[in-house]
N, C-alpha and C. Protein backbone atom coordinates (compact mmCIF):
# COMPACT_ATOMS: atom_id res chain seq x y z
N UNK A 1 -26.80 23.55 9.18
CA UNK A 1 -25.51 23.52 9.86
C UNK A 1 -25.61 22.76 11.18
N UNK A 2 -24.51 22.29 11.40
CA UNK A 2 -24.61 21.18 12.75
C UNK A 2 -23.35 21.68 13.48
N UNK A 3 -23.78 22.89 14.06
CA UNK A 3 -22.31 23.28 14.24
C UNK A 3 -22.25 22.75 16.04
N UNK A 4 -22.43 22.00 16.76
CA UNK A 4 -22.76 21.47 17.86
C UNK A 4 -22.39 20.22 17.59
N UNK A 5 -22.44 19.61 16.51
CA UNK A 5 -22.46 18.36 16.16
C UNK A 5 -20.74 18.06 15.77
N UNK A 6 -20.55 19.18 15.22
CA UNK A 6 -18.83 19.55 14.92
C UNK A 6 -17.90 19.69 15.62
N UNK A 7 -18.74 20.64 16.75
CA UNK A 7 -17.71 20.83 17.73
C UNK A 7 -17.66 19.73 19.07
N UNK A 8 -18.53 18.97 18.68
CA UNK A 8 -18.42 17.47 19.52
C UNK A 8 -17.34 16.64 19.05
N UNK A 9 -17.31 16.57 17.87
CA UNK A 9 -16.55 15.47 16.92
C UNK A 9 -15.11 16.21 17.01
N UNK A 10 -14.86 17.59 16.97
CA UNK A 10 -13.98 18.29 16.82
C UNK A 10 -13.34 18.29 18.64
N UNK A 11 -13.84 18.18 19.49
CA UNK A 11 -13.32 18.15 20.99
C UNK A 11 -12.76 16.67 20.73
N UNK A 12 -14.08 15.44 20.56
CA UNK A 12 -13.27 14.24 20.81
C UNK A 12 -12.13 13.61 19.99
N UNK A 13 -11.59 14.17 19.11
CA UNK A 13 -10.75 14.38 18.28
C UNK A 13 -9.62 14.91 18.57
N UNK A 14 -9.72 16.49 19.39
CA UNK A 14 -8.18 16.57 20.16
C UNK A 14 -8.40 16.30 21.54
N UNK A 15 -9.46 15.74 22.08
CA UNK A 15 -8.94 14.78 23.30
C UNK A 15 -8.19 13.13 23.13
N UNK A 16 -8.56 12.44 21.93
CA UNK A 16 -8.12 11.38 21.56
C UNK A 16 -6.54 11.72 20.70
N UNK A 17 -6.40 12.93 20.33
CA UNK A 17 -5.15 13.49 19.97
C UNK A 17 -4.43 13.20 20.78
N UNK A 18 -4.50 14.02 22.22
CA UNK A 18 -4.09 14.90 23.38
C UNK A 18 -3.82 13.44 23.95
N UNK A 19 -4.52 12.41 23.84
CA UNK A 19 -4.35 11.04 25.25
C UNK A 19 -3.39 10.40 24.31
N UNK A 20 -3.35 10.24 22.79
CA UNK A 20 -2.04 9.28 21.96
C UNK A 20 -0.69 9.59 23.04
N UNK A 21 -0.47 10.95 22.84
CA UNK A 21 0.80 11.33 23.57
C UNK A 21 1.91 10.47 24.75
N UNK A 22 0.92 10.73 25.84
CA UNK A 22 0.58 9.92 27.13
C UNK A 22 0.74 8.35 26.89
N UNK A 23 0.04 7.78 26.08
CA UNK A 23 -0.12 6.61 25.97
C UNK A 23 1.04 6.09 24.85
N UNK A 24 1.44 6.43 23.75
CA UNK A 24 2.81 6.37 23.60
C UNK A 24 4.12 6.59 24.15
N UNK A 25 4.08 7.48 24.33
CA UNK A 25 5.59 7.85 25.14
C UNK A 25 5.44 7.76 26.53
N UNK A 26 4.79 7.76 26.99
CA UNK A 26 4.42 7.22 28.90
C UNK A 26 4.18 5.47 28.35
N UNK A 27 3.69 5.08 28.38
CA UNK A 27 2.77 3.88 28.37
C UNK A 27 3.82 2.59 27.75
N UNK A 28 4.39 3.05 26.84
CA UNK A 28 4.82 1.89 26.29
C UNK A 28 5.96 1.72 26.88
N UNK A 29 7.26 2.60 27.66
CA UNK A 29 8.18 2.61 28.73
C UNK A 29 7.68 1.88 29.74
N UNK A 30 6.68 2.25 30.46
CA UNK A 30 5.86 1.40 30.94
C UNK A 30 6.03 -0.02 31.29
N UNK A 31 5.30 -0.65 29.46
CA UNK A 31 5.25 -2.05 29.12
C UNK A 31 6.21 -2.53 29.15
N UNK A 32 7.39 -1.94 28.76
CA UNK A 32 9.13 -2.43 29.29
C UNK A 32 9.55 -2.93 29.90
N UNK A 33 8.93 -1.77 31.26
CA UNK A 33 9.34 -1.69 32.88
C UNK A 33 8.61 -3.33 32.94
N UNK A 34 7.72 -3.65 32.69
CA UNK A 34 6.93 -4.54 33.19
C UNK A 34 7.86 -5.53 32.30
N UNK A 35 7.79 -5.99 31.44
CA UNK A 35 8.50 -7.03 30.93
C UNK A 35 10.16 -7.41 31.52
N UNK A 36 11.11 -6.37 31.72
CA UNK A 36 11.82 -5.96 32.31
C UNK A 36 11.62 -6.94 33.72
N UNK A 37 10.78 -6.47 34.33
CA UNK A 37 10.48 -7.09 35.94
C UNK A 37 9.63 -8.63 35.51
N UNK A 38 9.71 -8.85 34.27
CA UNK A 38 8.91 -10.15 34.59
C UNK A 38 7.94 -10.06 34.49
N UNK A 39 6.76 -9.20 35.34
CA UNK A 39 5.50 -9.45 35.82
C UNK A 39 4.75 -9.51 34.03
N UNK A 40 5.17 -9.79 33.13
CA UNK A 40 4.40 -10.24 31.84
C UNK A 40 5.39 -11.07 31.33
N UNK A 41 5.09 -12.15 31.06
CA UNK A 41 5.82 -13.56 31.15
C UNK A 41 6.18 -13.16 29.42
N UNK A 42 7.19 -13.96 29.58
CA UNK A 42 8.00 -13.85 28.11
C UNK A 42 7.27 -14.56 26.79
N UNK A 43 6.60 -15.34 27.36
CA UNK A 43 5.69 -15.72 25.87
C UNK A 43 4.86 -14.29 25.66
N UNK A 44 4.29 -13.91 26.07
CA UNK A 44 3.69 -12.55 25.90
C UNK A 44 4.20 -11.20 25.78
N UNK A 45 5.06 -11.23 25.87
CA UNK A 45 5.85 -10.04 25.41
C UNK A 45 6.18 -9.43 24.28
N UNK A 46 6.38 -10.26 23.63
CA UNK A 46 6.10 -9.53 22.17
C UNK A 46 4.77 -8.93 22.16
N UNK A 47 4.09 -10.09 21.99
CA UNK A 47 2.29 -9.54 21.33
C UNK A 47 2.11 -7.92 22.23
N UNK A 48 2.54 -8.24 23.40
CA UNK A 48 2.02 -7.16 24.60
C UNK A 48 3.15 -5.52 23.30
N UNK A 49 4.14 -6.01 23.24
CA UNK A 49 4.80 -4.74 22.39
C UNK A 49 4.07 -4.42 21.46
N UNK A 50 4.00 -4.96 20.78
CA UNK A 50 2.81 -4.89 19.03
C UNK A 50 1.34 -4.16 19.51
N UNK A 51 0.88 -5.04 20.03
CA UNK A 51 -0.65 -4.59 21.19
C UNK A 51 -0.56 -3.45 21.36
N UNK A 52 0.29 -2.99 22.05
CA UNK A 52 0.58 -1.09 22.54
C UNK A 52 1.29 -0.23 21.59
N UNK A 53 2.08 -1.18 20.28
CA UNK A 53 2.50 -0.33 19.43
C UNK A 53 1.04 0.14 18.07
N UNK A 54 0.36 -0.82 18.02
CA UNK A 54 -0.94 -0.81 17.19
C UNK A 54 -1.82 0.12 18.08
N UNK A 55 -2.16 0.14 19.71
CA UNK A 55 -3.51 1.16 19.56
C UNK A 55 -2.84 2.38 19.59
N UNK A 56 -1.57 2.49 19.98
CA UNK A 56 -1.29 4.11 19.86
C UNK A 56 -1.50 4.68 19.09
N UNK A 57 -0.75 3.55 17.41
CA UNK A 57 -0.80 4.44 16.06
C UNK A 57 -2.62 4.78 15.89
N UNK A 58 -3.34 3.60 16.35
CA UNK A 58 -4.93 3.35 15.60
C UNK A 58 -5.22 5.06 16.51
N UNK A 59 -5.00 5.09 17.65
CA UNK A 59 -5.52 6.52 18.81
C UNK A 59 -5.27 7.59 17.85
N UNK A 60 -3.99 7.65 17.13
CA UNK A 60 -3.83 9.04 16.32
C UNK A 60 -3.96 9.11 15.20
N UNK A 61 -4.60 8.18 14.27
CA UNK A 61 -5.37 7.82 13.06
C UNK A 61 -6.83 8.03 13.49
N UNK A 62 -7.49 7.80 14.38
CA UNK A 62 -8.40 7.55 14.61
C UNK A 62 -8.57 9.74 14.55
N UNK A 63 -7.75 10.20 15.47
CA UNK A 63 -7.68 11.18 16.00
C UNK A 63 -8.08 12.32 14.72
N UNK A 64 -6.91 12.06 13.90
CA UNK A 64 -6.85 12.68 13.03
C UNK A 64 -8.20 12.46 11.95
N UNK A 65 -8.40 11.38 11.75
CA UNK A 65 -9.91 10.87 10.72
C UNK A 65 -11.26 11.73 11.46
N UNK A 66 -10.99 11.71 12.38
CA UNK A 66 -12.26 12.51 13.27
C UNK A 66 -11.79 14.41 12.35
N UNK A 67 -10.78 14.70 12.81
CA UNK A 67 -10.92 15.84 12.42
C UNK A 67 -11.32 16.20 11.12
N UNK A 68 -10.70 15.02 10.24
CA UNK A 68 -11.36 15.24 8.38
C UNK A 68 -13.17 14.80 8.42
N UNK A 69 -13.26 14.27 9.56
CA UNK A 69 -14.98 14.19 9.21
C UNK A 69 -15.75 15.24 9.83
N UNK A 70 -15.21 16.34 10.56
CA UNK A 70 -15.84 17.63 11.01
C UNK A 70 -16.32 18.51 10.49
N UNK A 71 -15.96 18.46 9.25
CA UNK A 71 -16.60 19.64 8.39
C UNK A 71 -17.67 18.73 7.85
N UNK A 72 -17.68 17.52 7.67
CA UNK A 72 -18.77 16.94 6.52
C UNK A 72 -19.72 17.13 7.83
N UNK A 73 -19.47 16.38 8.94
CA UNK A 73 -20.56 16.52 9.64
C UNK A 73 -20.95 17.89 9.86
N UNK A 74 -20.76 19.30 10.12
CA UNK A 74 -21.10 20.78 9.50
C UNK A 74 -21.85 20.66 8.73
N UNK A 75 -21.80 19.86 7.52
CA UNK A 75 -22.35 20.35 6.43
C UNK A 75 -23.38 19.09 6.42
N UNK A 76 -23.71 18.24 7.37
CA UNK A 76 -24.92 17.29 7.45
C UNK A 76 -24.61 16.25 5.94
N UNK A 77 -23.44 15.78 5.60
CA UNK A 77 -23.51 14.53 5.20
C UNK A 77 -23.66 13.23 5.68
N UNK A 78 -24.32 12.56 4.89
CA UNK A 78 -24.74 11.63 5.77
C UNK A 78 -23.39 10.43 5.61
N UNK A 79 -22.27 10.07 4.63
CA UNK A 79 -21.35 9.11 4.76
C UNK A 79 -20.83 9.29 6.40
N UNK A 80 -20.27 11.04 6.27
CA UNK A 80 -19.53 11.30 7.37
C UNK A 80 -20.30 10.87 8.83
N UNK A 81 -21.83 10.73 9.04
CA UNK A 81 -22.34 10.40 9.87
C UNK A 81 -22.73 9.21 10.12
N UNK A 82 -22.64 8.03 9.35
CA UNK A 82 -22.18 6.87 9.45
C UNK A 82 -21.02 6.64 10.32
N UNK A 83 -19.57 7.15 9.22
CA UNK A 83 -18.43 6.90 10.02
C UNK A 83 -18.12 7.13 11.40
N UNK A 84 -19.01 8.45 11.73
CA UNK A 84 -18.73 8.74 13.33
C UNK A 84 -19.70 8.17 14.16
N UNK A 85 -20.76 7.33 13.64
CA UNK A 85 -21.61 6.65 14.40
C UNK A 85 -20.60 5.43 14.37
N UNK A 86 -19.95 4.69 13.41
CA UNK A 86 -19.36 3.64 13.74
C UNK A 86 -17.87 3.94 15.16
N UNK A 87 -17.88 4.74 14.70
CA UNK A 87 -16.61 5.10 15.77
C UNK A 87 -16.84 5.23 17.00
N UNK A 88 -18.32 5.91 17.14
CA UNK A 88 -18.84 5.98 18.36
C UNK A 88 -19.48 4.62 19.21
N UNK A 89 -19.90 3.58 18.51
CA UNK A 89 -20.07 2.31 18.43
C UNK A 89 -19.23 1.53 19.25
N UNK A 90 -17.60 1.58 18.65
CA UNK A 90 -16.74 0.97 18.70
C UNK A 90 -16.08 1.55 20.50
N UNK A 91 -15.96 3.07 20.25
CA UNK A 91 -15.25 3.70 21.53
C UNK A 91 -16.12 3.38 22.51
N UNK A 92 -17.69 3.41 22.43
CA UNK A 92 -18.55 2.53 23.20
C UNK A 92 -18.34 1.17 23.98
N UNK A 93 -17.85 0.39 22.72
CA UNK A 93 -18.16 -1.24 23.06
C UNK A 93 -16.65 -0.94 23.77
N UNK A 94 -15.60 -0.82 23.19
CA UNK A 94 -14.58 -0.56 23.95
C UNK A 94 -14.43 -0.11 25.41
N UNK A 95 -15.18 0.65 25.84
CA UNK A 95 -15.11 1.17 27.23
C UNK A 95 -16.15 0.34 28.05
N UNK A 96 -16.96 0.30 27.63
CA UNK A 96 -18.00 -0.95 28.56
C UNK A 96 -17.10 -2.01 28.51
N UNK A 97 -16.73 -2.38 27.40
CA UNK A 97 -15.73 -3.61 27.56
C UNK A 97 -14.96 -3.73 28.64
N UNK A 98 -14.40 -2.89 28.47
CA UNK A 98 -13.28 -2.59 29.91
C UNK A 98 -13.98 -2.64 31.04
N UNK A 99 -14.99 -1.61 31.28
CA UNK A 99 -15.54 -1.75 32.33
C UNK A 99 -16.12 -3.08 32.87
N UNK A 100 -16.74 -3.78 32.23
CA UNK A 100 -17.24 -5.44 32.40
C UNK A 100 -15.70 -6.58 32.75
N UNK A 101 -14.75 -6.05 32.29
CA UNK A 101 -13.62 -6.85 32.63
C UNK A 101 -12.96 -6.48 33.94
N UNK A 102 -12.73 -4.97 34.00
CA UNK A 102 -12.50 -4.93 35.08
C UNK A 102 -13.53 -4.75 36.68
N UNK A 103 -14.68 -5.33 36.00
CA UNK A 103 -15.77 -5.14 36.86
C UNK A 103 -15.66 -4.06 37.53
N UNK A 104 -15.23 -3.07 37.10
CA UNK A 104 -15.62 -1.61 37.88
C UNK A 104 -15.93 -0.68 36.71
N UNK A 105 -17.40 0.03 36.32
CA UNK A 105 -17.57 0.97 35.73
C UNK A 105 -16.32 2.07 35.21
N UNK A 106 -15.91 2.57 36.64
CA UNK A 106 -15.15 3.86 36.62
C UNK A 106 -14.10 3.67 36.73
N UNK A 107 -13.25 2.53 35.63
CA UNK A 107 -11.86 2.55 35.94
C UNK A 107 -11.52 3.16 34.97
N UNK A 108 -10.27 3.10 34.24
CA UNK A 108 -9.13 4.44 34.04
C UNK A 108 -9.44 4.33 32.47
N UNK A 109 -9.92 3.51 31.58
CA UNK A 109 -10.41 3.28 30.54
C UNK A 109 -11.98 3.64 30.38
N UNK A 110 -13.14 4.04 31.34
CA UNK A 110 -14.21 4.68 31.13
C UNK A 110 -13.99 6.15 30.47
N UNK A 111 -13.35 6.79 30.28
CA UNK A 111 -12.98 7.69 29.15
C UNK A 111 -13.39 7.64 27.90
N UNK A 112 -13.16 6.35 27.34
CA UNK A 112 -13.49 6.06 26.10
C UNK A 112 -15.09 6.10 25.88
N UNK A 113 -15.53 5.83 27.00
CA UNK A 113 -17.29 5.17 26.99
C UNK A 113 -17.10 6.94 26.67
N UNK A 114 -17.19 7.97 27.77
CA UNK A 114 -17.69 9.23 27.55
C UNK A 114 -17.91 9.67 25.96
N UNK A 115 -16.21 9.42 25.41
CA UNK A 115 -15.80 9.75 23.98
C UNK A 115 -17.06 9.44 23.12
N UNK A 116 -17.68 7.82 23.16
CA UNK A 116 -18.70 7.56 22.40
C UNK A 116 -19.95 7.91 22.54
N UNK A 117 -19.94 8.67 23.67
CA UNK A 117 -21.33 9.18 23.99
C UNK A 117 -20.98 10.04 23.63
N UNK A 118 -20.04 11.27 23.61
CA UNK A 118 -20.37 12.46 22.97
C UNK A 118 -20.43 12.26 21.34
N UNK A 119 -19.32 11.28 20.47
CA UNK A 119 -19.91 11.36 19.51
C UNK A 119 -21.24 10.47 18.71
N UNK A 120 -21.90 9.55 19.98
CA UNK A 120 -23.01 9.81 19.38
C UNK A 120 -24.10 10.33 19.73
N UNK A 121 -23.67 11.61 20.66
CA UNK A 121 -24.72 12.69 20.40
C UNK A 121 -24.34 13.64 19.15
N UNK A 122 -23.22 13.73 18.87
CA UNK A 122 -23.21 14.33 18.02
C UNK A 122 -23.81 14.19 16.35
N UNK A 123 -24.01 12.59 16.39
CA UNK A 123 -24.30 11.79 15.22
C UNK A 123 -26.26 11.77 15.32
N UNK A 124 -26.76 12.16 16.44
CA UNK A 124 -28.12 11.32 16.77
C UNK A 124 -28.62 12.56 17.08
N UNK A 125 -28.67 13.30 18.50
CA UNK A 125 -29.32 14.45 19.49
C UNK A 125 -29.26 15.90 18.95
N UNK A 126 -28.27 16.11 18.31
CA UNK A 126 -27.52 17.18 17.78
C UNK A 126 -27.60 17.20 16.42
N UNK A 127 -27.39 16.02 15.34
CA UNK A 127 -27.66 15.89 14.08
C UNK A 127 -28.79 16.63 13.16
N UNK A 128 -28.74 17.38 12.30
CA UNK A 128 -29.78 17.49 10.94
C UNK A 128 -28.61 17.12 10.09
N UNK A 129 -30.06 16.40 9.09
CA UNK A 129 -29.76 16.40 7.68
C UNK A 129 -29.38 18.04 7.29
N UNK A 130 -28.57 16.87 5.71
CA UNK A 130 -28.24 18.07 4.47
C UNK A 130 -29.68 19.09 4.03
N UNK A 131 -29.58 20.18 3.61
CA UNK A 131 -30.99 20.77 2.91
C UNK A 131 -30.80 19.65 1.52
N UNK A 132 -32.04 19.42 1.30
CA UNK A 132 -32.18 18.88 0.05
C UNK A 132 -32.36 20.23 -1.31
N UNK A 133 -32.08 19.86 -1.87
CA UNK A 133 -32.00 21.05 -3.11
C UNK A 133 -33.43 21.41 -3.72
């Protein structure tokens, strides 16, 4: 049982729940306001709508896929520990990303870096295998 490993995957799951919210219905009013005022020039405005309409949905797909891989990871399969190593990968490269662009570690997108560190402790530090039969 990896029940440490679950309840990692199972936190970053309704924290990535919990932030869709925020970032849909706050965030994309937002992108409005800004288009609205100009300060994102009209060739970009669309893409910038689509852009914020795509990671919201991907945040609560993502959200929800975490929660269907909580029990496999419980039960030490190894597909399910692939998938959350790739995810953890990704929420990784994603938040360093940010951070390297906005040349500050600790800006408002280092969140994500945490996310991938907890799930890949949960995938690596925390992990056993299935019993073999």
């Amino acid at each position: 049982m990896n029940k440490v490993s679950y309840y990692l995957v199972v936190i970053v799951g309704i924290l990535t729940f919990l932030q869709f919210f925020p970032h849909a219905f706050m965030g994309m009013p937002a992108v409005l306001e800004h288009i609205k005022k100009g300060e994102i020039q009209p060739v970009a405005a669309q893409g910038m709508q689509m852009i914020w309409l795509y990671s919201s949905i991907m945040m609560l797909l993502s959200s929800i896929w975490l929660f269907f891989l909580a029990k496999p990871i419980k039960e030490g399969k190894h597909v399910a520990r692939l998938q959350v190593l790739y995810m953890s990968i990704g929420l990784l490269a994603f938040g360093l990303g940010c951070s390297y662009i906005a040349q500050d570690v600790f800006n408002h997108l280092f969140f994500f870096t945490i996310e991938g560190i907890l799930l890949l402790l949960a995938v690596t530090v925390f992990y056993k295998r299935e019993a073999q039969p």
